[in-house]
C-alpha atoms as a PDB file:
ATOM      1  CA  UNK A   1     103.878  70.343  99.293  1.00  0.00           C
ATOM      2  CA  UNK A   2     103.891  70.887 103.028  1.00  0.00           C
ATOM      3  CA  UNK A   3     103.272  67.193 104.023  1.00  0.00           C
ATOM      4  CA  UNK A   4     102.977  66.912 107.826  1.00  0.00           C
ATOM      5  CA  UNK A   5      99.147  67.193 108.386  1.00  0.00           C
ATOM      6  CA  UNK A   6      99.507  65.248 111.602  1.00  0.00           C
ATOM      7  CA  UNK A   7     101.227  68.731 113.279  1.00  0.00           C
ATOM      8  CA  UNK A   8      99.076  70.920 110.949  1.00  0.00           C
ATOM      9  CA  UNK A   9     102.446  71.027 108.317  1.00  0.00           C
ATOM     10  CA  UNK A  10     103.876  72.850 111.061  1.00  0.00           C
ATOM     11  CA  UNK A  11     108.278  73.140 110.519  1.00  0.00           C
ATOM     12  CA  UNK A  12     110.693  70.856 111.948  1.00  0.00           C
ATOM     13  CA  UNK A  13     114.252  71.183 111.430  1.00  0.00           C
ATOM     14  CA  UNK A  14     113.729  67.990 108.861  1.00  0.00           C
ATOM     15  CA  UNK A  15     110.771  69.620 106.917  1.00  0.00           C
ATOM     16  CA  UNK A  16     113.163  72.489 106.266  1.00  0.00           C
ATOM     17  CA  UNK A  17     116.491  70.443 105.415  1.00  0.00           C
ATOM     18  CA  UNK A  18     113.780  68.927 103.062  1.00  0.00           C
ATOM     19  CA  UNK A  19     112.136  72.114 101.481  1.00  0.00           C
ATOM     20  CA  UNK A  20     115.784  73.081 101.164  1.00  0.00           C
ATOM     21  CA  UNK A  21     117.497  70.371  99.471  1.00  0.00           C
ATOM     22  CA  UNK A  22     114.405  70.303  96.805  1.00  0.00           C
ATOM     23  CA  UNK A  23     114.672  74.419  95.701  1.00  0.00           C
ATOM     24  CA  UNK A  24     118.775  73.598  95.720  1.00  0.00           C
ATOM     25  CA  UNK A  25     117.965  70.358  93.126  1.00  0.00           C
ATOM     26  CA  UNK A  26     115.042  71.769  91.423  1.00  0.00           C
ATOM     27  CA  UNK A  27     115.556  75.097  91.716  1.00  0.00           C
ATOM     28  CA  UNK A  28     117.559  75.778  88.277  1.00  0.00           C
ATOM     29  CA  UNK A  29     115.254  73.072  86.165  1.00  0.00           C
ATOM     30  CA  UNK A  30     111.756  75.234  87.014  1.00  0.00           C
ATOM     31  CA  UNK A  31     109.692  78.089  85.695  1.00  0.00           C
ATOM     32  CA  UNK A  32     106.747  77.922  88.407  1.00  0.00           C
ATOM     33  CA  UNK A  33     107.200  77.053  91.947  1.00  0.00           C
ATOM     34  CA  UNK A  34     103.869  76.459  94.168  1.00  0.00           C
ATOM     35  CA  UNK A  35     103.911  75.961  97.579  1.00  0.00           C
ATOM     36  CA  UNK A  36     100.818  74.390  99.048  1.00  0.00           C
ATOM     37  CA  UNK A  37     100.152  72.543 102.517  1.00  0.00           C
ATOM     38  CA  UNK A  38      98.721  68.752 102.656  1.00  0.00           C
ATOM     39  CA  UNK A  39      94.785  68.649 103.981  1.00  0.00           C
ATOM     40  CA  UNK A  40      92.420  71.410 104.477  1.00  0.00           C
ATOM     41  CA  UNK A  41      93.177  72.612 107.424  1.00  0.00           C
ATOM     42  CA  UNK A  42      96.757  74.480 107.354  1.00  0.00           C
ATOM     43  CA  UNK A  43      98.664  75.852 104.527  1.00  0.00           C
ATOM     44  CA  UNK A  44     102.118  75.922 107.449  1.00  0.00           C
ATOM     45  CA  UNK A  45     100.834  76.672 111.042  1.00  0.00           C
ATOM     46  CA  UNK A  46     104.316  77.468 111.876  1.00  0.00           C
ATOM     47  CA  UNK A  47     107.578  75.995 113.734  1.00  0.00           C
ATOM     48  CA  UNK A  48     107.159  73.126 114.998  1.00  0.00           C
ATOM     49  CA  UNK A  49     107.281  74.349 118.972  1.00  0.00           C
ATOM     50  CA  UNK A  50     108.026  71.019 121.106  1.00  0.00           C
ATOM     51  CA  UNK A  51     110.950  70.723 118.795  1.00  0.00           C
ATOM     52  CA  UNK A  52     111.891  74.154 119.239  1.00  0.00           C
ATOM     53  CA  UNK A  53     111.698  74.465 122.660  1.00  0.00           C
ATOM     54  CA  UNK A  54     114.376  71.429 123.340  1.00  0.00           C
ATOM     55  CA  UNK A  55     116.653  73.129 121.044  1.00  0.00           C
ATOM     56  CA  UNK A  56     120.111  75.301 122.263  1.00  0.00           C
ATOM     57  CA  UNK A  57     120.446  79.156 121.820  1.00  0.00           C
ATOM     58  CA  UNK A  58     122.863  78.023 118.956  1.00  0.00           C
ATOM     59  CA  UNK A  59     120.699  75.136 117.761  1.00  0.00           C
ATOM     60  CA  UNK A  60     118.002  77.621 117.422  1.00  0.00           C
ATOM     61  CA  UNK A  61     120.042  79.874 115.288  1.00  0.00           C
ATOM     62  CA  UNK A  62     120.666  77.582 112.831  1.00  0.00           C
ATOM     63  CA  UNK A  63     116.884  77.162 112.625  1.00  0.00           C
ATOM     64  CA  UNK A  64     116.458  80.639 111.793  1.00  0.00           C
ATOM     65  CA  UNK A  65     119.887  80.910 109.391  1.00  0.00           C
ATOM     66  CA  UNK A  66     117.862  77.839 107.397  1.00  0.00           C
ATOM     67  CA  UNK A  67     114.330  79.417 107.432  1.00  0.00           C
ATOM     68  CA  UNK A  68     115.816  82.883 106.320  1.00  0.00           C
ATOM     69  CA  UNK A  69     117.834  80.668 103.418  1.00  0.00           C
ATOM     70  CA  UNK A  70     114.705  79.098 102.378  1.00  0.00           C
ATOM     71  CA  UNK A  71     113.246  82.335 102.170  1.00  0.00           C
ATOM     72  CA  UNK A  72     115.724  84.115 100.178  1.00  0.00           C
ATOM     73  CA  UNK A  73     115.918  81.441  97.750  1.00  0.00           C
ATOM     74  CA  UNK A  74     112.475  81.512  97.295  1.00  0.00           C
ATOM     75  CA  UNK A  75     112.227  84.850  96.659  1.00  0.00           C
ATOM     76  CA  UNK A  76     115.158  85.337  94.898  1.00  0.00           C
ATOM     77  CA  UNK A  77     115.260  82.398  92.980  1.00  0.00           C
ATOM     78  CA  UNK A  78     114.825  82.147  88.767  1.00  0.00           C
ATOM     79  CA  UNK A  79     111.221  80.949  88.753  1.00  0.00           C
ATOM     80  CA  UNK A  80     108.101  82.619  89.765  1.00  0.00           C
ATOM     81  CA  UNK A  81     106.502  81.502  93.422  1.00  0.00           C
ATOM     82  CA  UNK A  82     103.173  81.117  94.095  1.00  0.00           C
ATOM     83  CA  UNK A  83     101.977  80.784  97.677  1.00  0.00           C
ATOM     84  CA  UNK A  84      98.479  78.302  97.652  1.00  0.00           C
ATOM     85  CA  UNK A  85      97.057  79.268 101.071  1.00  0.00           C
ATOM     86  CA  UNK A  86      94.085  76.816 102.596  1.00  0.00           C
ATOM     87  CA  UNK A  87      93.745  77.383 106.238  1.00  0.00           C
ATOM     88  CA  UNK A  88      96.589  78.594 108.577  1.00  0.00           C
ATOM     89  CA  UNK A  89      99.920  80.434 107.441  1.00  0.00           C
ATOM     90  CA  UNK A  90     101.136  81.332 110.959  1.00  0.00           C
ATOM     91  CA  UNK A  91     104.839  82.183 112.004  1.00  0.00           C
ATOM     92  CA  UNK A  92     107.405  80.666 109.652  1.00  0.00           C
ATOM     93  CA  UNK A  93     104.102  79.555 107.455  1.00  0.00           C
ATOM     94  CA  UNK A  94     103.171  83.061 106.799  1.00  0.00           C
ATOM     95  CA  UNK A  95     106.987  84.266 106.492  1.00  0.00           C
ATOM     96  CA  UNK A  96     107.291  81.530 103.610  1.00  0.00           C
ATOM     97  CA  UNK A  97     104.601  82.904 101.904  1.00  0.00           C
ATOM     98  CA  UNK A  98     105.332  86.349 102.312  1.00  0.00           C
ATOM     99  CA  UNK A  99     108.330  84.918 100.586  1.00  0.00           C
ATOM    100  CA  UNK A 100     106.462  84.343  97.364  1.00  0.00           C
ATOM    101  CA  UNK A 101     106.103  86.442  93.998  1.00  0.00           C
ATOM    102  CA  UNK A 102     102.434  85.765  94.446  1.00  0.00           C
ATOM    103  CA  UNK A 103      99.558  84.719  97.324  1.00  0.00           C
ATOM    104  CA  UNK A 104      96.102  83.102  96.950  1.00  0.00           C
ATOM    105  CA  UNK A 105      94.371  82.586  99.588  1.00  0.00           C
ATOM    106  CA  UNK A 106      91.081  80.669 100.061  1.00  0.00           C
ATOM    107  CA  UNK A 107      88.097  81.924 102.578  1.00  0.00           C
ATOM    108  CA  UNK A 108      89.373  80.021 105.029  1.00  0.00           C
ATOM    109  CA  UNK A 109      92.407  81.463 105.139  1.00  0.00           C
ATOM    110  CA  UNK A 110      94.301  82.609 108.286  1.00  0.00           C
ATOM    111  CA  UNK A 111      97.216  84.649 108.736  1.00  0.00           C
ATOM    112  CA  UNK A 112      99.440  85.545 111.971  1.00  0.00           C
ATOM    113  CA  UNK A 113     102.797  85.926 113.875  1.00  0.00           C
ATOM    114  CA  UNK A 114     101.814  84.569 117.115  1.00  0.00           C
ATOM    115  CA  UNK A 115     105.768  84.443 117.943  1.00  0.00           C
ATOM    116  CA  UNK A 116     105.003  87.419 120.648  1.00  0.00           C
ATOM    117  CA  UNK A 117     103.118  85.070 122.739  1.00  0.00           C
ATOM    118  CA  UNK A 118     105.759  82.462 123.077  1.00  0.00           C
ATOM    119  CA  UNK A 119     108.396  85.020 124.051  1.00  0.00           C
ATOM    120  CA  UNK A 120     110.397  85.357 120.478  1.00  0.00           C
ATOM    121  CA  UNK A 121     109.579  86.942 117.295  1.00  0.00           C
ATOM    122  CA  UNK A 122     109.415  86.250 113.472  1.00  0.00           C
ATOM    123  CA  UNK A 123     113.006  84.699 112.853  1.00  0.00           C
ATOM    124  CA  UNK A 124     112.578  83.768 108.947  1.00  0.00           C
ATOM    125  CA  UNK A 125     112.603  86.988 107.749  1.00  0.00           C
ATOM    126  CA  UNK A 126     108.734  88.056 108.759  1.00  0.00           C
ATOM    127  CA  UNK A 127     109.559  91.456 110.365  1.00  0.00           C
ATOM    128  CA  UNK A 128     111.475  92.829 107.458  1.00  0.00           C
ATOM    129  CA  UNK A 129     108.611  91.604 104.816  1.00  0.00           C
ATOM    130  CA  UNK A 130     105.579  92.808 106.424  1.00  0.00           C
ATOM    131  CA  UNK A 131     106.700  95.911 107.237  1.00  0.00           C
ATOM    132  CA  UNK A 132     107.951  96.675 103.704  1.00  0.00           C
ATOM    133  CA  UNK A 133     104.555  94.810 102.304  1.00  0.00           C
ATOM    134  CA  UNK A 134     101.999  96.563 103.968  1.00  0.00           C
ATOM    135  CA  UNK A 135     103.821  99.877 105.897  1.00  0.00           C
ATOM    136  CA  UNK A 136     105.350 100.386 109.111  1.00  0.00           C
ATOM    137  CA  UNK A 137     101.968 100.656 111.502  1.00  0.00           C
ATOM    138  CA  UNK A 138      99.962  97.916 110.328  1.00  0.00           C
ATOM    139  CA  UNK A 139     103.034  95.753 110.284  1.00  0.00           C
ATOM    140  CA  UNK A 140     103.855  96.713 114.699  1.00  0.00           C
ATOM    141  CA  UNK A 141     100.346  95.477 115.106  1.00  0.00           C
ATOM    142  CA  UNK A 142      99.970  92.545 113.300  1.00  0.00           C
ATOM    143  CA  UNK A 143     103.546  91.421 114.847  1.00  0.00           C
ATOM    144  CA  UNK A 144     103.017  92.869 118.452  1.00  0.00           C
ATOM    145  CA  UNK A 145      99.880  91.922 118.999  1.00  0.00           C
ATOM    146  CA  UNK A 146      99.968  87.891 117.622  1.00  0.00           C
ATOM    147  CA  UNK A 147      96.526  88.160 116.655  1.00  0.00           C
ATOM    148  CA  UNK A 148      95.042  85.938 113.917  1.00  0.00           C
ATOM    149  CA  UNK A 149      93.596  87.110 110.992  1.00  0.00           C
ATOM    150  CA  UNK A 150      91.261  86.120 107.939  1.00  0.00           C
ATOM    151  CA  UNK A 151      91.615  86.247 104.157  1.00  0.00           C
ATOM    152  CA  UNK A 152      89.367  89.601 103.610  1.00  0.00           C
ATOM    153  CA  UNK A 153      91.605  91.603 106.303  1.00  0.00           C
ATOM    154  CA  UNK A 154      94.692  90.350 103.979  1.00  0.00           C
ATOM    155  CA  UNK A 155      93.130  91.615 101.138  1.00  0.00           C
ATOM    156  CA  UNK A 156      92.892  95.003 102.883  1.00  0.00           C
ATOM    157  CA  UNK A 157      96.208  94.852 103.698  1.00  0.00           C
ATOM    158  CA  UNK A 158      96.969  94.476 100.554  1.00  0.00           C
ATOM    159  CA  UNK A 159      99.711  91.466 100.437  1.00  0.00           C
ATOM    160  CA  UNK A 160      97.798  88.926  98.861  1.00  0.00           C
ATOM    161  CA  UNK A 161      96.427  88.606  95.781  1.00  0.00           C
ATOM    162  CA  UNK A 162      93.113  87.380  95.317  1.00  0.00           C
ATOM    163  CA  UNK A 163      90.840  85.468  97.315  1.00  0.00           C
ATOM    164  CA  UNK A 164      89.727  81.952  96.009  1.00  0.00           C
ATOM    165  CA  UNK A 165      86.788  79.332  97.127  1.00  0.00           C
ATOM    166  CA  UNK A 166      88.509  76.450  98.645  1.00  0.00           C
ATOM    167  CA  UNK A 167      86.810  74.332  95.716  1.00  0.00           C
ATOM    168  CA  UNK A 168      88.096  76.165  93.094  1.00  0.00           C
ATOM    169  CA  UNK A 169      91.500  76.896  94.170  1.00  0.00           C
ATOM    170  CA  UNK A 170      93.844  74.725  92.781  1.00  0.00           C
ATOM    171  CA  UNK A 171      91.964  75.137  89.320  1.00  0.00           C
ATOM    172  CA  UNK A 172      92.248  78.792  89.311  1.00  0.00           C
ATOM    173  CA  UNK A 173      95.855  78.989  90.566  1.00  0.00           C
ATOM    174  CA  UNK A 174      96.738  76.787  87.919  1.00  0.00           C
ATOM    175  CA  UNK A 175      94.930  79.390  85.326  1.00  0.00           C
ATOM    176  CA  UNK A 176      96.864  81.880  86.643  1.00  0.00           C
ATOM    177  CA  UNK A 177     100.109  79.917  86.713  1.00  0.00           C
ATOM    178  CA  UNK A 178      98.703  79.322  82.285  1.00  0.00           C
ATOM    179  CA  UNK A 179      98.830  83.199  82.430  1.00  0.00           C
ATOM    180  CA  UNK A 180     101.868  83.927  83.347  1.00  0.00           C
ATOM    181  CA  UNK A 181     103.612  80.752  80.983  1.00  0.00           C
ATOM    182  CA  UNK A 182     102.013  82.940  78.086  1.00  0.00           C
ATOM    183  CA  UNK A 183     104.515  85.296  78.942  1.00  0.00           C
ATOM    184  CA  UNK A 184     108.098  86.028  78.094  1.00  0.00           C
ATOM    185  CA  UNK A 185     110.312  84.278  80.894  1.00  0.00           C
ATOM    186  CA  UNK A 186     113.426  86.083  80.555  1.00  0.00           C
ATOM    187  CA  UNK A 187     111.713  89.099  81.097  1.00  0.00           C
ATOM    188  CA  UNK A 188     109.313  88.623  83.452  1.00  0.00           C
ATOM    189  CA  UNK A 189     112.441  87.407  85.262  1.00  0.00           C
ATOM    190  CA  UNK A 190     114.643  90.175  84.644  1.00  0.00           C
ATOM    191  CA  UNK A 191     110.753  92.479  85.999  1.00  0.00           C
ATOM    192  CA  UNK A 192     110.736  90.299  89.421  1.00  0.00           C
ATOM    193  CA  UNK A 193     114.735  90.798  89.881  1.00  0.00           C
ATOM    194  CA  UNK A 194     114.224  94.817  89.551  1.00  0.00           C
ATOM    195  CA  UNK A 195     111.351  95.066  91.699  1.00  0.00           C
ATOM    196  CA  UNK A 196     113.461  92.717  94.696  1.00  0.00           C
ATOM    197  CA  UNK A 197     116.454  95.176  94.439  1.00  0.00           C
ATOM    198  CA  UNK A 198     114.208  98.191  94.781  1.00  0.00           C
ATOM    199  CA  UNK A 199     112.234  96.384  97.289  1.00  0.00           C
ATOM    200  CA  UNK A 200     114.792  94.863  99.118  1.00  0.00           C
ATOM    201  CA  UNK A 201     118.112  96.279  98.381  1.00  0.00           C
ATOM    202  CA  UNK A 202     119.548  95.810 102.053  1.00  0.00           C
ATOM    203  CA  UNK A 203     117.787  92.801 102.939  1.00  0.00           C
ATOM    204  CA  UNK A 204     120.549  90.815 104.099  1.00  0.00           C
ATOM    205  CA  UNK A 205     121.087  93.242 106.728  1.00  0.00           C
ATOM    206  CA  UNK A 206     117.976  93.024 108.057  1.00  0.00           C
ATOM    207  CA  UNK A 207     117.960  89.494 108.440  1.00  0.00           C
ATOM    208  CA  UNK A 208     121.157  89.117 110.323  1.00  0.00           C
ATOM    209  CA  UNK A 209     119.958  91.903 112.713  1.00  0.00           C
ATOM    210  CA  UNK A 210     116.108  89.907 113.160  1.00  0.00           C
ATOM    211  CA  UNK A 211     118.381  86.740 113.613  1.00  0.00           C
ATOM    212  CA  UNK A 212     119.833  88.441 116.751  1.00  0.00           C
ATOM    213  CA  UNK A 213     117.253  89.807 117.870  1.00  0.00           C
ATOM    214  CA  UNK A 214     115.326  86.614 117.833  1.00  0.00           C
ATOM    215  CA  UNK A 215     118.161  84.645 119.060  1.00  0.00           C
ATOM    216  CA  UNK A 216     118.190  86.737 122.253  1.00  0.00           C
ATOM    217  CA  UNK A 217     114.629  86.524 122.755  1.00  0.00           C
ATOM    218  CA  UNK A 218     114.824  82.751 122.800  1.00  0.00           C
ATOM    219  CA  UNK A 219     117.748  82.969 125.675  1.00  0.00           C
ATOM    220  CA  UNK A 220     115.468  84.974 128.043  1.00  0.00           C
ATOM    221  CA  UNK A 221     112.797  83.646 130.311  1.00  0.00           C
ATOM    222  CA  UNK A 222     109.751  84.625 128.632  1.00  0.00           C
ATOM    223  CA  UNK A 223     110.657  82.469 126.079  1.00  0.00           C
ATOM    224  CA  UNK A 224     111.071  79.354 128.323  1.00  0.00           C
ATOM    225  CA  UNK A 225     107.376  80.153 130.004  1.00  0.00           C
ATOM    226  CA  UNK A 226     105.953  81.119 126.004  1.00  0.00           C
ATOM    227  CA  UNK A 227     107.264  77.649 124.823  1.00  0.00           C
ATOM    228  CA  UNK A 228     106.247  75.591 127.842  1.00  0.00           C
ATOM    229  CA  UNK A 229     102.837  77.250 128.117  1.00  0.00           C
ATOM    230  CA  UNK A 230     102.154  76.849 124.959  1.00  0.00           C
ATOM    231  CA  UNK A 231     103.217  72.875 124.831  1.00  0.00           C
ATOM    232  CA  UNK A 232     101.344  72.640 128.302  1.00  0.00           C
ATOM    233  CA  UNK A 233      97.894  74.440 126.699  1.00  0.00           C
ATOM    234  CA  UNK A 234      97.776  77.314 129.033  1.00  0.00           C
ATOM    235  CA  UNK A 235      98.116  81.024 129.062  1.00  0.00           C
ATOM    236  CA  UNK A 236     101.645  82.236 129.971  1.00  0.00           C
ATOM    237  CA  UNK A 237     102.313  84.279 132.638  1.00  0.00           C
ATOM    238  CA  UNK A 238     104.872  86.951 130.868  1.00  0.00           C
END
């Protein structure tokens, strides 16, 4: 669990040394991984920006090299990953569950990479995901634009998979999760290592070029006036 409710569970460079260090220890002990956010009101809403803005151009690509490792491990890793969304999955909250084998969301779920209006753009892996999740024009606008959306436009896009009351989710996630333990391991391990190859096969580099890109984004102004109007509650002027 995402515990930082304070900041809406949004990503400090502590959360993620955290998140981290548990799928390194854990990570060869489990079966079922399930990411959830603490409260109601954000599964991850994101990096956590007044951090992020004081950081250096090489500061902030380390940020990115440990969001991207989170991610790969997540997705690569020998257990099955289930994303548990209740409110916001923005930025690096969305990328982690895009991340995931599986995503429930509840009705209040919403989605987004509002990275375009701070000046930068998805660093964790996001770009490469989306695009290959839900095709190459949906994925330009729901990265270019920043825009926020709900649970039932998800669904239409067709990278999550199933919509769940906000009462009922943990209990039906936890069905599912009963499901899938019915199952062989080994194979549905060996299934979800096939499908990443022929999903994925040159993902690594992808992510080193979205980790320059990004990391030249945040070196240019835009991203100094995204950051600060952003801390300061006020539209930037791009």
């Amino acid at each position: 669990m995402i515990n930082r409710p304070e900041s809406l569970n949004s990503l400090n460079i502590k959360t993620l040394q955290e998140v981290d260090t548990c799928l390194d220890y854990y990570g060869t002990d489990i079966r079922f991984l399930l990411i959830k956010g603490s409260g109601t009101k954000a599964f991850i809403a994101g990096a956590d920006i007044k951090e992020m803005n004081s950081l250096s151009e090489n500061d902030f690509c380390d940020f990115l090299k440990l969001g991207q490792s989170i991610t790969l491990k997540i997705e690569a890793g020998n257990f099955m990953s289930i994303a548990n969304v209740n409110g916001y999955a923005l930025g690096g909250g969305f990328e982690i569950a895009l991340a995931c084998d599986f995503i429930f969301a509840s009705e209040n779920a919403r989605f987004g990479f509002p990275e375009v209006k701070l000046g930068i753009i998805p660093g964790f892996g996001g770009n490469v995901r989306i695009s290959r999740r839900v095709g190459l024009h949906i994925a330009k606008e729901l990265v270019l634009s920043g825009r926020i959306f709900d649970s039932n436009q998800a669904k239409t896009f067709g990278f999550i998979n199933g919509i769940i009351s906000s009462e009922k989710m943990e209990q039906e996630v936890f069905s599912f999760i009963e499901q899938l333990s019915e199952n062989s391991f080994h194979a549905m391990l060996t299934a979800k290592s096939l499908h990443n190859r022929l999903f994925y096969s040159d993902i690594n580099l992808l992510l080193k070029d979205e980790l320059m890109n990004c990391s030249q984004c945040f070196n240019a102004k835009d991203r100094t006036e995204g950051m600060n109007a952003f801390i300061e509650k006020r539209k930037p002027n791009f």
